[in-house]
PDBML (XML) file of the C-alpha atoms, coordinates in Angstrom:
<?xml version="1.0" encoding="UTF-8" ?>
<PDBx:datablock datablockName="MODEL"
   xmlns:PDBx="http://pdbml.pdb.org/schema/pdbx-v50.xsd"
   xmlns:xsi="http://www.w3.org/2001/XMLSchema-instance"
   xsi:schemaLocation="http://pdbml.pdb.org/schema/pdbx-v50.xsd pdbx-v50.xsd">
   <PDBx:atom_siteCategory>
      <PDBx:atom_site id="1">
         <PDBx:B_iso_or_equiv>0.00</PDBx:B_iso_or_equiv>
         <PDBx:Cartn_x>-57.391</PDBx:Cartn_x>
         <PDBx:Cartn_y>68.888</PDBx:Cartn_y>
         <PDBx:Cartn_z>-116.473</PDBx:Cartn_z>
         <PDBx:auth_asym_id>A</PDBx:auth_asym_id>
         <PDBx:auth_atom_id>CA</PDBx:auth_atom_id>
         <PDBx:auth_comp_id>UNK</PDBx:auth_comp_id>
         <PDBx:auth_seq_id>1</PDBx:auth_seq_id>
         <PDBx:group_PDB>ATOM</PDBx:group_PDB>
         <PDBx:label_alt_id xsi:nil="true" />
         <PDBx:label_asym_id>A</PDBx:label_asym_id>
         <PDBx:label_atom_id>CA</PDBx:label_atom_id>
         <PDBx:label_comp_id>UNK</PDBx:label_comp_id>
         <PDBx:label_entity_id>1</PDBx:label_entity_id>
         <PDBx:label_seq_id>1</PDBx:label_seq_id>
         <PDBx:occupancy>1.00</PDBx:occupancy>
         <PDBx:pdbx_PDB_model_num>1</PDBx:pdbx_PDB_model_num>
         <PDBx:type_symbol>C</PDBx:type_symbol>
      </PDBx:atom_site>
      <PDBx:atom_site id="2">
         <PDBx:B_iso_or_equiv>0.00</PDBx:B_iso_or_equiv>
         <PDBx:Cartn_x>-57.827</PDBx:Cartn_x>
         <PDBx:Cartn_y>67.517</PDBx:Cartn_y>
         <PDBx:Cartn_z>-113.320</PDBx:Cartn_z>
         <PDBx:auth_asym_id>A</PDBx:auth_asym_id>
         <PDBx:auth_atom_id>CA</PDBx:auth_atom_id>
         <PDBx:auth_comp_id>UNK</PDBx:auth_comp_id>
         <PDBx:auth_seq_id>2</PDBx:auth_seq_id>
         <PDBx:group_PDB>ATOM</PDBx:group_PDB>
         <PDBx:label_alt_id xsi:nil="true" />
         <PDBx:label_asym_id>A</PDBx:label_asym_id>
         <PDBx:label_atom_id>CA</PDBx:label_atom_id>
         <PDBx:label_comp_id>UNK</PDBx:label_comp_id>
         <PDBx:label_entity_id>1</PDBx:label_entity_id>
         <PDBx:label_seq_id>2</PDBx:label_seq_id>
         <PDBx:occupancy>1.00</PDBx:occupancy>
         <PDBx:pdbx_PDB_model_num>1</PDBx:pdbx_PDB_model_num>
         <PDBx:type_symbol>C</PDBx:type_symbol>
      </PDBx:atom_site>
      <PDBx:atom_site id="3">
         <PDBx:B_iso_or_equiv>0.00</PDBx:B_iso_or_equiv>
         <PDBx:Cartn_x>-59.632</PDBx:Cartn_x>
         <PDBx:Cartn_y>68.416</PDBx:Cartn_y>
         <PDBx:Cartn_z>-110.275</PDBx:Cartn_z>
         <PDBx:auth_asym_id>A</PDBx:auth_asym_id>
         <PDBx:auth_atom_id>CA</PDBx:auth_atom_id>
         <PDBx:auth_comp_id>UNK</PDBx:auth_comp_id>
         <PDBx:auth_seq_id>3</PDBx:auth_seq_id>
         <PDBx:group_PDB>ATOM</PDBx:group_PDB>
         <PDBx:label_alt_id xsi:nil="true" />
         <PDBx:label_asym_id>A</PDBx:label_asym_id>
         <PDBx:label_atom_id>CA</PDBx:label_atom_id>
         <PDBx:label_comp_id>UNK</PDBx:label_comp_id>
         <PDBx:label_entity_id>1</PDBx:label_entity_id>
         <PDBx:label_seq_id>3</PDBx:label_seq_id>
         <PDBx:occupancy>1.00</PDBx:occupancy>
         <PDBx:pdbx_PDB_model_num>1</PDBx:pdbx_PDB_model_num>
         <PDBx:type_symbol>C</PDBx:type_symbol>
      </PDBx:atom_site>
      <PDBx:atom_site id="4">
         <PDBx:B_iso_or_equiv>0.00</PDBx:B_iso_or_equiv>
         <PDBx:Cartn_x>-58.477</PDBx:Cartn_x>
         <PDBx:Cartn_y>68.290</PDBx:Cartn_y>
         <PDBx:Cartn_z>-106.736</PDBx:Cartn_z>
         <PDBx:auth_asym_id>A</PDBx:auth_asym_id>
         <PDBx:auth_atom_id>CA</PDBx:auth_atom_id>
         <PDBx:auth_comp_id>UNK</PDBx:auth_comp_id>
         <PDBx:auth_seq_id>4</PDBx:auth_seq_id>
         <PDBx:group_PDB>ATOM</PDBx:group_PDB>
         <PDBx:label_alt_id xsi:nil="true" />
         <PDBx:label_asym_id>A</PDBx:label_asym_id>
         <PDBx:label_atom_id>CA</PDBx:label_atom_id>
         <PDBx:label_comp_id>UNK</PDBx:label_comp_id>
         <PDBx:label_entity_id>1</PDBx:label_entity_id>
         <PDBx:label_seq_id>4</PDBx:label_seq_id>
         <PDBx:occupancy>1.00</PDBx:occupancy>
         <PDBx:pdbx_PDB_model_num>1</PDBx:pdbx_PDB_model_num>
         <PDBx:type_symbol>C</PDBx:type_symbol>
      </PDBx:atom_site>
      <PDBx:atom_site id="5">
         <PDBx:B_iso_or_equiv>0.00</PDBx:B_iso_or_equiv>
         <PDBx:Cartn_x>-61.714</PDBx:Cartn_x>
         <PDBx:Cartn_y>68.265</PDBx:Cartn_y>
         <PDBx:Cartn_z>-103.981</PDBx:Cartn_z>
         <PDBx:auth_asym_id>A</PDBx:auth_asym_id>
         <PDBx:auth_atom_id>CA</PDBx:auth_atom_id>
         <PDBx:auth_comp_id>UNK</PDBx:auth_comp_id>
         <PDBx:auth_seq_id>5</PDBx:auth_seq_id>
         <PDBx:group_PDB>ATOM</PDBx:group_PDB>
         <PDBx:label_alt_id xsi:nil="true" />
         <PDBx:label_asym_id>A</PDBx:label_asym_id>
         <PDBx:label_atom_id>CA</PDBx:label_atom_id>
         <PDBx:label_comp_id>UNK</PDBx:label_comp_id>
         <PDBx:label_entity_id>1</PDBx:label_entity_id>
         <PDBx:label_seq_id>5</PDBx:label_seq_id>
         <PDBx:occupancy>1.00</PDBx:occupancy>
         <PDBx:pdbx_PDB_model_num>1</PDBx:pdbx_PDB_model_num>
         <PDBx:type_symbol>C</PDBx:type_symbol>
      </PDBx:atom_site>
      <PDBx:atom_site id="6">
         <PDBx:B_iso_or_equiv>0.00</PDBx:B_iso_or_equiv>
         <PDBx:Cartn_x>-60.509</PDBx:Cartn_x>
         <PDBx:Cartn_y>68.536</PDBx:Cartn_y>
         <PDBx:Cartn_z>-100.888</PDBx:Cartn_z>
         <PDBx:auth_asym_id>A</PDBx:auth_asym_id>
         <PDBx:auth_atom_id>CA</PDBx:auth_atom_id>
         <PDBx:auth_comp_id>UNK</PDBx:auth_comp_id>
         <PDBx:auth_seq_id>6</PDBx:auth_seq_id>
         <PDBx:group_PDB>ATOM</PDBx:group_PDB>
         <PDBx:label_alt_id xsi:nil="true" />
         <PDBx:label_asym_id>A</PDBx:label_asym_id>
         <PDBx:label_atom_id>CA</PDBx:label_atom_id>
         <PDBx:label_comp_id>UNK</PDBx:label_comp_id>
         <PDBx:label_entity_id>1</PDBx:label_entity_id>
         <PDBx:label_seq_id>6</PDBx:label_seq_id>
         <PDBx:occupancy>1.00</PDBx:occupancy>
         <PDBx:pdbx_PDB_model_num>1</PDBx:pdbx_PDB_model_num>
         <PDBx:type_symbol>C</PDBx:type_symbol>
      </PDBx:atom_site>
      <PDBx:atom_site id="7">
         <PDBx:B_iso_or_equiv>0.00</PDBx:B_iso_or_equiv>
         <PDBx:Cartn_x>-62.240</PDBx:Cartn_x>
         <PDBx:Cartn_y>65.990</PDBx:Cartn_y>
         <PDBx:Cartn_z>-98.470</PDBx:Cartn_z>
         <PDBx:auth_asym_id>A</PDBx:auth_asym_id>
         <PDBx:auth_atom_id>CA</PDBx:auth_atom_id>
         <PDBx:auth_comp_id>UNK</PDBx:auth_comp_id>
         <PDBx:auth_seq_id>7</PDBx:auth_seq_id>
         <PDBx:group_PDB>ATOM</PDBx:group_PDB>
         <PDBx:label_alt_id xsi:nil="true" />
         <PDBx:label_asym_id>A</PDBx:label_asym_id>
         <PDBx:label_atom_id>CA</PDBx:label_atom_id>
         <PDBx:label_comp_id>UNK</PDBx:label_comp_id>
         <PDBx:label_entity_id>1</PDBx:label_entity_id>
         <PDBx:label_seq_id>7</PDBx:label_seq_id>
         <PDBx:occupancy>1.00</PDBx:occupancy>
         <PDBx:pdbx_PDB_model_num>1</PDBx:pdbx_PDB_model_num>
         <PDBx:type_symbol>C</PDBx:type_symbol>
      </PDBx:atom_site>
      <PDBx:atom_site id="8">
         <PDBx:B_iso_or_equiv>0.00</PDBx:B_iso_or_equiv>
         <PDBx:Cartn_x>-60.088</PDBx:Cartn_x>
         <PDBx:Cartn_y>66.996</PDBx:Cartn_y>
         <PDBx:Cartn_z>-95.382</PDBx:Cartn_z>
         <PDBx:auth_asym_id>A</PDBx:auth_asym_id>
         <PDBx:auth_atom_id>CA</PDBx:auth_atom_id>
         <PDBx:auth_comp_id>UNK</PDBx:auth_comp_id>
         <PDBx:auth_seq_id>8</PDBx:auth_seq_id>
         <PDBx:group_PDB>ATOM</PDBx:group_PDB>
         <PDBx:label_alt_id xsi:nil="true" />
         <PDBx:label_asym_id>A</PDBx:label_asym_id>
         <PDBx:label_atom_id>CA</PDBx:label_atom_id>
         <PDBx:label_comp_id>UNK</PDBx:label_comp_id>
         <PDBx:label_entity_id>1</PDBx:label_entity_id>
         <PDBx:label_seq_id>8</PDBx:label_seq_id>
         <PDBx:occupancy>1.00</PDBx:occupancy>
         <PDBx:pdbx_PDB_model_num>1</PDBx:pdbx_PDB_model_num>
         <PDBx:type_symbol>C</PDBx:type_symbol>
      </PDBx:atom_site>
      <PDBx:atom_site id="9">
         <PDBx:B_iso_or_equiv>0.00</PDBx:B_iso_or_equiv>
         <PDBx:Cartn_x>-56.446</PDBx:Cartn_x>
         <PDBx:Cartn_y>68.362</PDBx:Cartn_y>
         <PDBx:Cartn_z>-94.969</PDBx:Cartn_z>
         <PDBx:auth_asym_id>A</PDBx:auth_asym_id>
         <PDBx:auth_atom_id>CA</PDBx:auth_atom_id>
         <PDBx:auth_comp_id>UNK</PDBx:auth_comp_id>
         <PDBx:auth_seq_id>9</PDBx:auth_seq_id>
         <PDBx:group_PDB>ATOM</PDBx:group_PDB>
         <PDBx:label_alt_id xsi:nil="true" />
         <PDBx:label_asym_id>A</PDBx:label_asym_id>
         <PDBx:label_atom_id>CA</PDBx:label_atom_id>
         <PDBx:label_comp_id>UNK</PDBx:label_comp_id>
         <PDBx:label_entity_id>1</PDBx:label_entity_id>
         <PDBx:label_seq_id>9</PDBx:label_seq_id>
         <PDBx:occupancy>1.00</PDBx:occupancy>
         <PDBx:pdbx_PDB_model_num>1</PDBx:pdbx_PDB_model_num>
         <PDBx:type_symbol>C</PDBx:type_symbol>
      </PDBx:atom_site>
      <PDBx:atom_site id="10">
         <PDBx:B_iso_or_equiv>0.00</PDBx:B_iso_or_equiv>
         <PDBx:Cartn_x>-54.969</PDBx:Cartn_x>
         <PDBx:Cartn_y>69.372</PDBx:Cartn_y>
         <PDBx:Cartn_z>-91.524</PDBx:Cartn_z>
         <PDBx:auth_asym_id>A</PDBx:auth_asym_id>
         <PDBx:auth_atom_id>CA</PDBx:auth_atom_id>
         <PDBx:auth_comp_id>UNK</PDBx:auth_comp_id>
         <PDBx:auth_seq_id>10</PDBx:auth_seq_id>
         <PDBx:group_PDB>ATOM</PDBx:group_PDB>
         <PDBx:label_alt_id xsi:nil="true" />
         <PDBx:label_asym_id>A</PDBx:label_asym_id>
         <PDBx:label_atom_id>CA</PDBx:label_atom_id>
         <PDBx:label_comp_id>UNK</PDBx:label_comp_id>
         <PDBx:label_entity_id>1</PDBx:label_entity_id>
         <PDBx:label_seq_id>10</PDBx:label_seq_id>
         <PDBx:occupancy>1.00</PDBx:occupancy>
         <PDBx:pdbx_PDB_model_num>1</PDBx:pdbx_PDB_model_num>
         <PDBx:type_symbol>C</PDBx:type_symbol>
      </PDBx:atom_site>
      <PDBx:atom_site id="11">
         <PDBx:B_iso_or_equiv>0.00</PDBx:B_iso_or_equiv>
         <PDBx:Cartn_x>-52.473</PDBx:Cartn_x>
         <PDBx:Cartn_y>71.497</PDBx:Cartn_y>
         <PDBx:Cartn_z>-93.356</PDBx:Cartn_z>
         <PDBx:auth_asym_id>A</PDBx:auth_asym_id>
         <PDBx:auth_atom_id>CA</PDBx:auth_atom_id>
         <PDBx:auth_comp_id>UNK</PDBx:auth_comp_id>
         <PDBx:auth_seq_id>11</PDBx:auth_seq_id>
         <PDBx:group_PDB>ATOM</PDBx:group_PDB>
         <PDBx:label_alt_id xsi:nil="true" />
         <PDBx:label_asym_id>A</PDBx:label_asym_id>
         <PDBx:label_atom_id>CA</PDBx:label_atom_id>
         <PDBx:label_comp_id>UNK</PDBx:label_comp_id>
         <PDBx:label_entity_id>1</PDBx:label_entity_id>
         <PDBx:label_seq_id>11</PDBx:label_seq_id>
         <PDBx:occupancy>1.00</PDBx:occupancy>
         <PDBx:pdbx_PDB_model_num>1</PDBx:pdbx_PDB_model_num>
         <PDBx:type_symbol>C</PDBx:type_symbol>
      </PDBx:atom_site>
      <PDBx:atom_site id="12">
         <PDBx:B_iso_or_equiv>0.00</PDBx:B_iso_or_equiv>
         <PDBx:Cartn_x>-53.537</PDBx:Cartn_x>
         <PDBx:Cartn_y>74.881</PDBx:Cartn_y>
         <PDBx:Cartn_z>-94.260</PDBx:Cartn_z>
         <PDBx:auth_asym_id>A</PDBx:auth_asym_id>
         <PDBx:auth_atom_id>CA</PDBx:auth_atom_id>
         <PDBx:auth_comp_id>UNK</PDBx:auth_comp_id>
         <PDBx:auth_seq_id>12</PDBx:auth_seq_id>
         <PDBx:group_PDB>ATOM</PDBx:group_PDB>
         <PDBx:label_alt_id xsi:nil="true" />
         <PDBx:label_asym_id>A</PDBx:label_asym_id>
         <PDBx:label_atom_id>CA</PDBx:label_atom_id>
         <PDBx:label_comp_id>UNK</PDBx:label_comp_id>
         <PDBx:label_entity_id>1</PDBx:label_entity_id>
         <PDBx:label_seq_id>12</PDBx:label_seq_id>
         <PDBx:occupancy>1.00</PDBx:occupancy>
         <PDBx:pdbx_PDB_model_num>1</PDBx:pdbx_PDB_model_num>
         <PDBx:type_symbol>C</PDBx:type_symbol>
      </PDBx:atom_site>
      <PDBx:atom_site id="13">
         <PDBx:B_iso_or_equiv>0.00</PDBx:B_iso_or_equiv>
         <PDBx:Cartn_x>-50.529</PDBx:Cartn_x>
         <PDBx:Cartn_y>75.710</PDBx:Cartn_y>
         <PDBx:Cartn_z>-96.286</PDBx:Cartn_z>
         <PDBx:auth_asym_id>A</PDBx:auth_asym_id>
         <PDBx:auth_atom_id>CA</PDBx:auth_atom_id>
         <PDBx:auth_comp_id>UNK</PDBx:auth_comp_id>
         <PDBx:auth_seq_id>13</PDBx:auth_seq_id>
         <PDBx:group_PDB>ATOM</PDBx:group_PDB>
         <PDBx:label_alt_id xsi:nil="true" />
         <PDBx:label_asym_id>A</PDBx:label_asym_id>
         <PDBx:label_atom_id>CA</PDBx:label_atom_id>
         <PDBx:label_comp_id>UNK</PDBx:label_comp_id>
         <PDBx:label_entity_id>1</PDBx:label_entity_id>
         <PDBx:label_seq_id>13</PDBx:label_seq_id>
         <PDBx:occupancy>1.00</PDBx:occupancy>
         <PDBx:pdbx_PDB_model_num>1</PDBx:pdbx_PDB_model_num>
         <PDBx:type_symbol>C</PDBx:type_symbol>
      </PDBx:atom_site>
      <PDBx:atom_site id="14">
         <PDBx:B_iso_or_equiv>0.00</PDBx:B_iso_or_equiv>
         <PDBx:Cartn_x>-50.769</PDBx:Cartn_x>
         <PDBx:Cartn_y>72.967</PDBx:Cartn_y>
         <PDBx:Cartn_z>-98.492</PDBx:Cartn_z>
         <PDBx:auth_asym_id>A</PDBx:auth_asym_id>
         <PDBx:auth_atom_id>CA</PDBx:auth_atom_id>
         <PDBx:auth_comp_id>UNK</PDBx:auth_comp_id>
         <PDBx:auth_seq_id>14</PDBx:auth_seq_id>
         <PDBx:group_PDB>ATOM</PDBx:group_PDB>
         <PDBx:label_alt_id xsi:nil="true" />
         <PDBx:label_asym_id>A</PDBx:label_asym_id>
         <PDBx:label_atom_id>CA</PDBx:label_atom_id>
         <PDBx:label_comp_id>UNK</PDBx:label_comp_id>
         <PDBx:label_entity_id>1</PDBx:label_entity_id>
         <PDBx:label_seq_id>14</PDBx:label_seq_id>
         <PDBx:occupancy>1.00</PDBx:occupancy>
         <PDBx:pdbx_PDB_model_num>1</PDBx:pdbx_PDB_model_num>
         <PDBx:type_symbol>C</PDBx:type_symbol>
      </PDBx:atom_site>
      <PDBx:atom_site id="15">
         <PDBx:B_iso_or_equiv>0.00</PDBx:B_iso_or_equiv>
         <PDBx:Cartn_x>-54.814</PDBx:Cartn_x>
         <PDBx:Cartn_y>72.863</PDBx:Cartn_y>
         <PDBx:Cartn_z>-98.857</PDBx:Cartn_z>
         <PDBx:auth_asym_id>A</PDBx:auth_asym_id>
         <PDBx:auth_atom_id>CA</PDBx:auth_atom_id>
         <PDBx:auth_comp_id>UNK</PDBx:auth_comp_id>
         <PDBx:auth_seq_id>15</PDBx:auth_seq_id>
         <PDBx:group_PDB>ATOM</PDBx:group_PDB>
         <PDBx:label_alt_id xsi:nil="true" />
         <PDBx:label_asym_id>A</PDBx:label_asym_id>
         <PDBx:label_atom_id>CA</PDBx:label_atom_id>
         <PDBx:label_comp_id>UNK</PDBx:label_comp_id>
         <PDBx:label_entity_id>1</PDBx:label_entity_id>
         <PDBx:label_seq_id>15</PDBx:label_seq_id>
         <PDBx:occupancy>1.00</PDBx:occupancy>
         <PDBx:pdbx_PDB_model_num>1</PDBx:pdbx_PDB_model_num>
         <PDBx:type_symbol>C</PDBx:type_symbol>
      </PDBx:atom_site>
      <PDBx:atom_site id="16">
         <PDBx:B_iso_or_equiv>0.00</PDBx:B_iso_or_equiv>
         <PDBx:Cartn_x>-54.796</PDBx:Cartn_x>
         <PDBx:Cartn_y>76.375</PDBx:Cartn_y>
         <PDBx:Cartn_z>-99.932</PDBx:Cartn_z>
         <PDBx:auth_asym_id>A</PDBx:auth_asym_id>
         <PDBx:auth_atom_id>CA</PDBx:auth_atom_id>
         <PDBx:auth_comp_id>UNK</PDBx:auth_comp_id>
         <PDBx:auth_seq_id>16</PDBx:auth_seq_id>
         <PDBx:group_PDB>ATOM</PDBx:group_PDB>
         <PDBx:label_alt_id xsi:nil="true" />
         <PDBx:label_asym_id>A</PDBx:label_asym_id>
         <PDBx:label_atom_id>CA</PDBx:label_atom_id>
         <PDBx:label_comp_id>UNK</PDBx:label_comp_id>
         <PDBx:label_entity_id>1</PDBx:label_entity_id>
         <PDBx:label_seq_id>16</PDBx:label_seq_id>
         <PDBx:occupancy>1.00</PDBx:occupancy>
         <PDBx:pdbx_PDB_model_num>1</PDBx:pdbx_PDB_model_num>
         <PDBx:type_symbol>C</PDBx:type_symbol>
      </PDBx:atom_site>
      <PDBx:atom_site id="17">
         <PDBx:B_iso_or_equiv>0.00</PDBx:B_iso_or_equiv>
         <PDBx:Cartn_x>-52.237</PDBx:Cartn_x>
         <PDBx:Cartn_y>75.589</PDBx:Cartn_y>
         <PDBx:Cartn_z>-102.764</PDBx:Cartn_z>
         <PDBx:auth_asym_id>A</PDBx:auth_asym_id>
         <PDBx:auth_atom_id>CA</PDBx:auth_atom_id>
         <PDBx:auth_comp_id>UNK</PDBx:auth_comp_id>
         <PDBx:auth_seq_id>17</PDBx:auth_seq_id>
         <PDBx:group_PDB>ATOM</PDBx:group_PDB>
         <PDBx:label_alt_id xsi:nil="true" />
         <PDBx:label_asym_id>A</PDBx:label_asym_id>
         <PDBx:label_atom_id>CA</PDBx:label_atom_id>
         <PDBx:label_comp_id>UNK</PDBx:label_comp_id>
         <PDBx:label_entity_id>1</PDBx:label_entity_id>
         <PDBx:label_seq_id>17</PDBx:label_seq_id>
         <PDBx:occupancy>1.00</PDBx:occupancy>
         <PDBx:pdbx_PDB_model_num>1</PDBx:pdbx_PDB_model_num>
         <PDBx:type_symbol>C</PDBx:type_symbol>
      </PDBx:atom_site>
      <PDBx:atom_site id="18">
         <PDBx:B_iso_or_equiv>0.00</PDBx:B_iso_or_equiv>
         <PDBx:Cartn_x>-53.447</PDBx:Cartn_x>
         <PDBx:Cartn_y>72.177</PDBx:Cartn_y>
         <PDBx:Cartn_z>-103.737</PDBx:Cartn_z>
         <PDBx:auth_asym_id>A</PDBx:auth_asym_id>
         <PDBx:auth_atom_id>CA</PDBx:auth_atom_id>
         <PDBx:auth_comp_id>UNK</PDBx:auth_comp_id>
         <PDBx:auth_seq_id>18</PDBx:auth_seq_id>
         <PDBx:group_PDB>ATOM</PDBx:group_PDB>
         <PDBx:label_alt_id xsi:nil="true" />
         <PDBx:label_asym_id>A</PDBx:label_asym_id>
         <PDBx:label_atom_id>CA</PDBx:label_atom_id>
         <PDBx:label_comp_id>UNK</PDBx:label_comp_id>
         <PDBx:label_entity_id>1</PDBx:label_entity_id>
         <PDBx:label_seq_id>18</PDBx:label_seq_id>
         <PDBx:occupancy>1.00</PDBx:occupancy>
         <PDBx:pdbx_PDB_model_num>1</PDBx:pdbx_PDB_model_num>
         <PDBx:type_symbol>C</PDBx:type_symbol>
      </PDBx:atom_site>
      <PDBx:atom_site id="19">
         <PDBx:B_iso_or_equiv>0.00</PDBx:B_iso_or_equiv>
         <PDBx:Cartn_x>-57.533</PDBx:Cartn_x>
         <PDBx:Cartn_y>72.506</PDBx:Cartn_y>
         <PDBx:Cartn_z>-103.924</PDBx:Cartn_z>
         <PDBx:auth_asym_id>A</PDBx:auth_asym_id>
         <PDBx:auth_atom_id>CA</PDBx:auth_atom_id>
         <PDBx:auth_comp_id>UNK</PDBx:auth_comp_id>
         <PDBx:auth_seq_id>19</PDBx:auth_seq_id>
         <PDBx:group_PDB>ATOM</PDBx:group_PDB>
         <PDBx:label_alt_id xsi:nil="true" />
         <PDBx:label_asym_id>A</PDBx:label_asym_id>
         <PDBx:label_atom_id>CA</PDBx:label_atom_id>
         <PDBx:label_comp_id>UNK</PDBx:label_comp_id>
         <PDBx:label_entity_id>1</PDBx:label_entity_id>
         <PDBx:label_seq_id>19</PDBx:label_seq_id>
         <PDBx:occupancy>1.00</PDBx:occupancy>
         <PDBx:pdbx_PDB_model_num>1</PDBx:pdbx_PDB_model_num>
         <PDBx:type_symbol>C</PDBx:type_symbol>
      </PDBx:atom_site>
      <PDBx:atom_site id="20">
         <PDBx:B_iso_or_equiv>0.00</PDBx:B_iso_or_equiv>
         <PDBx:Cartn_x>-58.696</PDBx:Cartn_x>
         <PDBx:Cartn_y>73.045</PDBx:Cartn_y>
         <PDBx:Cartn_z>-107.311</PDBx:Cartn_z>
         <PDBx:auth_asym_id>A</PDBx:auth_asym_id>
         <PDBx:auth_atom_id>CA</PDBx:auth_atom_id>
         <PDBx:auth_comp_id>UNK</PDBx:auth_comp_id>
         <PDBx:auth_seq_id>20</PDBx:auth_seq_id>
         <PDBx:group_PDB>ATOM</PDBx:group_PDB>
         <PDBx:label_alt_id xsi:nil="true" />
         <PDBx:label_asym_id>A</PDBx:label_asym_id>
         <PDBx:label_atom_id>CA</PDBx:label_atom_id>
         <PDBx:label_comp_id>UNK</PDBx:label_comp_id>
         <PDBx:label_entity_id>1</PDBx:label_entity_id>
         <PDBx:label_seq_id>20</PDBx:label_seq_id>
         <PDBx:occupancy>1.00</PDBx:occupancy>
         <PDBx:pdbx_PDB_model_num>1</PDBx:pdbx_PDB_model_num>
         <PDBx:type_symbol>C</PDBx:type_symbol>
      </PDBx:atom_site>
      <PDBx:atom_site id="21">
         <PDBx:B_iso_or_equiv>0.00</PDBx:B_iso_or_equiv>
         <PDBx:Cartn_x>-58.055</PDBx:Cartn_x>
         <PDBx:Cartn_y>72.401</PDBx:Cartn_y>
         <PDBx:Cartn_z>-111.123</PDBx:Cartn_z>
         <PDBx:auth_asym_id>A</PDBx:auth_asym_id>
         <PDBx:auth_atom_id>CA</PDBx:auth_atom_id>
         <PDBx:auth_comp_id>UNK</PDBx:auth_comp_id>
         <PDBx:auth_seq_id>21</PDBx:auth_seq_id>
         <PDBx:group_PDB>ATOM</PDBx:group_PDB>
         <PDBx:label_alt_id xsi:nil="true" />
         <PDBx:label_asym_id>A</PDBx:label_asym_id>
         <PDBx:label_atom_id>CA</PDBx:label_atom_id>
         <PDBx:label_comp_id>UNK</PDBx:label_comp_id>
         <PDBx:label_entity_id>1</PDBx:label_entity_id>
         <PDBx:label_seq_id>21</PDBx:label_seq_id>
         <PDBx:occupancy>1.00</PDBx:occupancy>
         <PDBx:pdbx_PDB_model_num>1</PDBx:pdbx_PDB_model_num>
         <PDBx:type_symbol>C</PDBx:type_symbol>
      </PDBx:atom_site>
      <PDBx:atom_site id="22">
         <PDBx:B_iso_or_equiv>0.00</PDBx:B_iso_or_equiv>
         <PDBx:Cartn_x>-54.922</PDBx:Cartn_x>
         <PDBx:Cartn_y>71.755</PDBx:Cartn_y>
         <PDBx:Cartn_z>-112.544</PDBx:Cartn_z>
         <PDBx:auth_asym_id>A</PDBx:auth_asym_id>
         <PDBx:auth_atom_id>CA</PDBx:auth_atom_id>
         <PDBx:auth_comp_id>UNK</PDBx:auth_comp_id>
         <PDBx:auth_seq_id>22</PDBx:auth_seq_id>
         <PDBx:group_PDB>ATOM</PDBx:group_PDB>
         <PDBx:label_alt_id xsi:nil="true" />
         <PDBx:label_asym_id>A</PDBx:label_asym_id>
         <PDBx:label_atom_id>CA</PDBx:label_atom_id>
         <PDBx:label_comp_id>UNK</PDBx:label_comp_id>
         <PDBx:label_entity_id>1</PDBx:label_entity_id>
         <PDBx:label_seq_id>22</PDBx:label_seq_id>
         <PDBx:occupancy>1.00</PDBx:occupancy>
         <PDBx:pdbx_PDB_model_num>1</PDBx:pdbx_PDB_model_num>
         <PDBx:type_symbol>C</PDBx:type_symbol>
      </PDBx:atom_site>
      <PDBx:atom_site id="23">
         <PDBx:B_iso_or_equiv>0.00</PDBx:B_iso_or_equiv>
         <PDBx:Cartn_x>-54.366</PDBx:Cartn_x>
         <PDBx:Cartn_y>71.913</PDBx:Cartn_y>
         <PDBx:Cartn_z>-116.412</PDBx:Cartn_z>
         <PDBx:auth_asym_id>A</PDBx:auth_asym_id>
         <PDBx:auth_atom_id>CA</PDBx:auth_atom_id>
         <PDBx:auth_comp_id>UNK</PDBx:auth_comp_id>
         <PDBx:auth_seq_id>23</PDBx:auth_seq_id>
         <PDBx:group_PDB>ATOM</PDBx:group_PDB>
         <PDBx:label_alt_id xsi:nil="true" />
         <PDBx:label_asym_id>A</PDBx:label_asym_id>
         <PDBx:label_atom_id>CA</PDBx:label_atom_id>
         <PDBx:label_comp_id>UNK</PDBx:label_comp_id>
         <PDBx:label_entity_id>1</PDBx:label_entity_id>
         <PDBx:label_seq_id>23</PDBx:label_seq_id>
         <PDBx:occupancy>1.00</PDBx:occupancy>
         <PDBx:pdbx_PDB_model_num>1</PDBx:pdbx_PDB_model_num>
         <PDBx:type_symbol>C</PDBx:type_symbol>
      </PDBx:atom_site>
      <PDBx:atom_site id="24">
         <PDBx:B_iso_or_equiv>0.00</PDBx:B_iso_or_equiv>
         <PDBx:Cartn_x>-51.544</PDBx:Cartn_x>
         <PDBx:Cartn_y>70.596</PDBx:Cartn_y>
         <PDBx:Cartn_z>-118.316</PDBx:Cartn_z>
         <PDBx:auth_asym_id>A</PDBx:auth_asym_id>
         <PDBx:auth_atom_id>CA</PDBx:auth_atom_id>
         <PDBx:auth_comp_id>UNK</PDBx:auth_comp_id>
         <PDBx:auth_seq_id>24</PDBx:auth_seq_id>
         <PDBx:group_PDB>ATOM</PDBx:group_PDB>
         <PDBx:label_alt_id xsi:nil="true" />
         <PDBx:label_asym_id>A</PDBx:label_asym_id>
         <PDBx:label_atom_id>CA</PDBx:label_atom_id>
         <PDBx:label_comp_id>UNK</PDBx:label_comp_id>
         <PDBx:label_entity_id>1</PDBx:label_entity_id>
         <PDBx:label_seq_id>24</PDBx:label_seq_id>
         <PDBx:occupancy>1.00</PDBx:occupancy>
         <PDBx:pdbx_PDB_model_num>1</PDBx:pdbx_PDB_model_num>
         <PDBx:type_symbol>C</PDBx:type_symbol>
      </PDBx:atom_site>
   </PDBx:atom_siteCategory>
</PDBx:datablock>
């Protein structure tokens, strides 16, 4: 797994996709 924290990201559309954990 990893874990994606957003710290700051302008673009909505991709920080609402992007932000959290990720399992292969």
């Amino acid at each position: 797994s990893a874990d994606f924290r957003k710290v700051e990201d302008e673009n909505r559309w991709r920080a609402d996709r992007f932000e959290g954990t990720w399992t292969s």
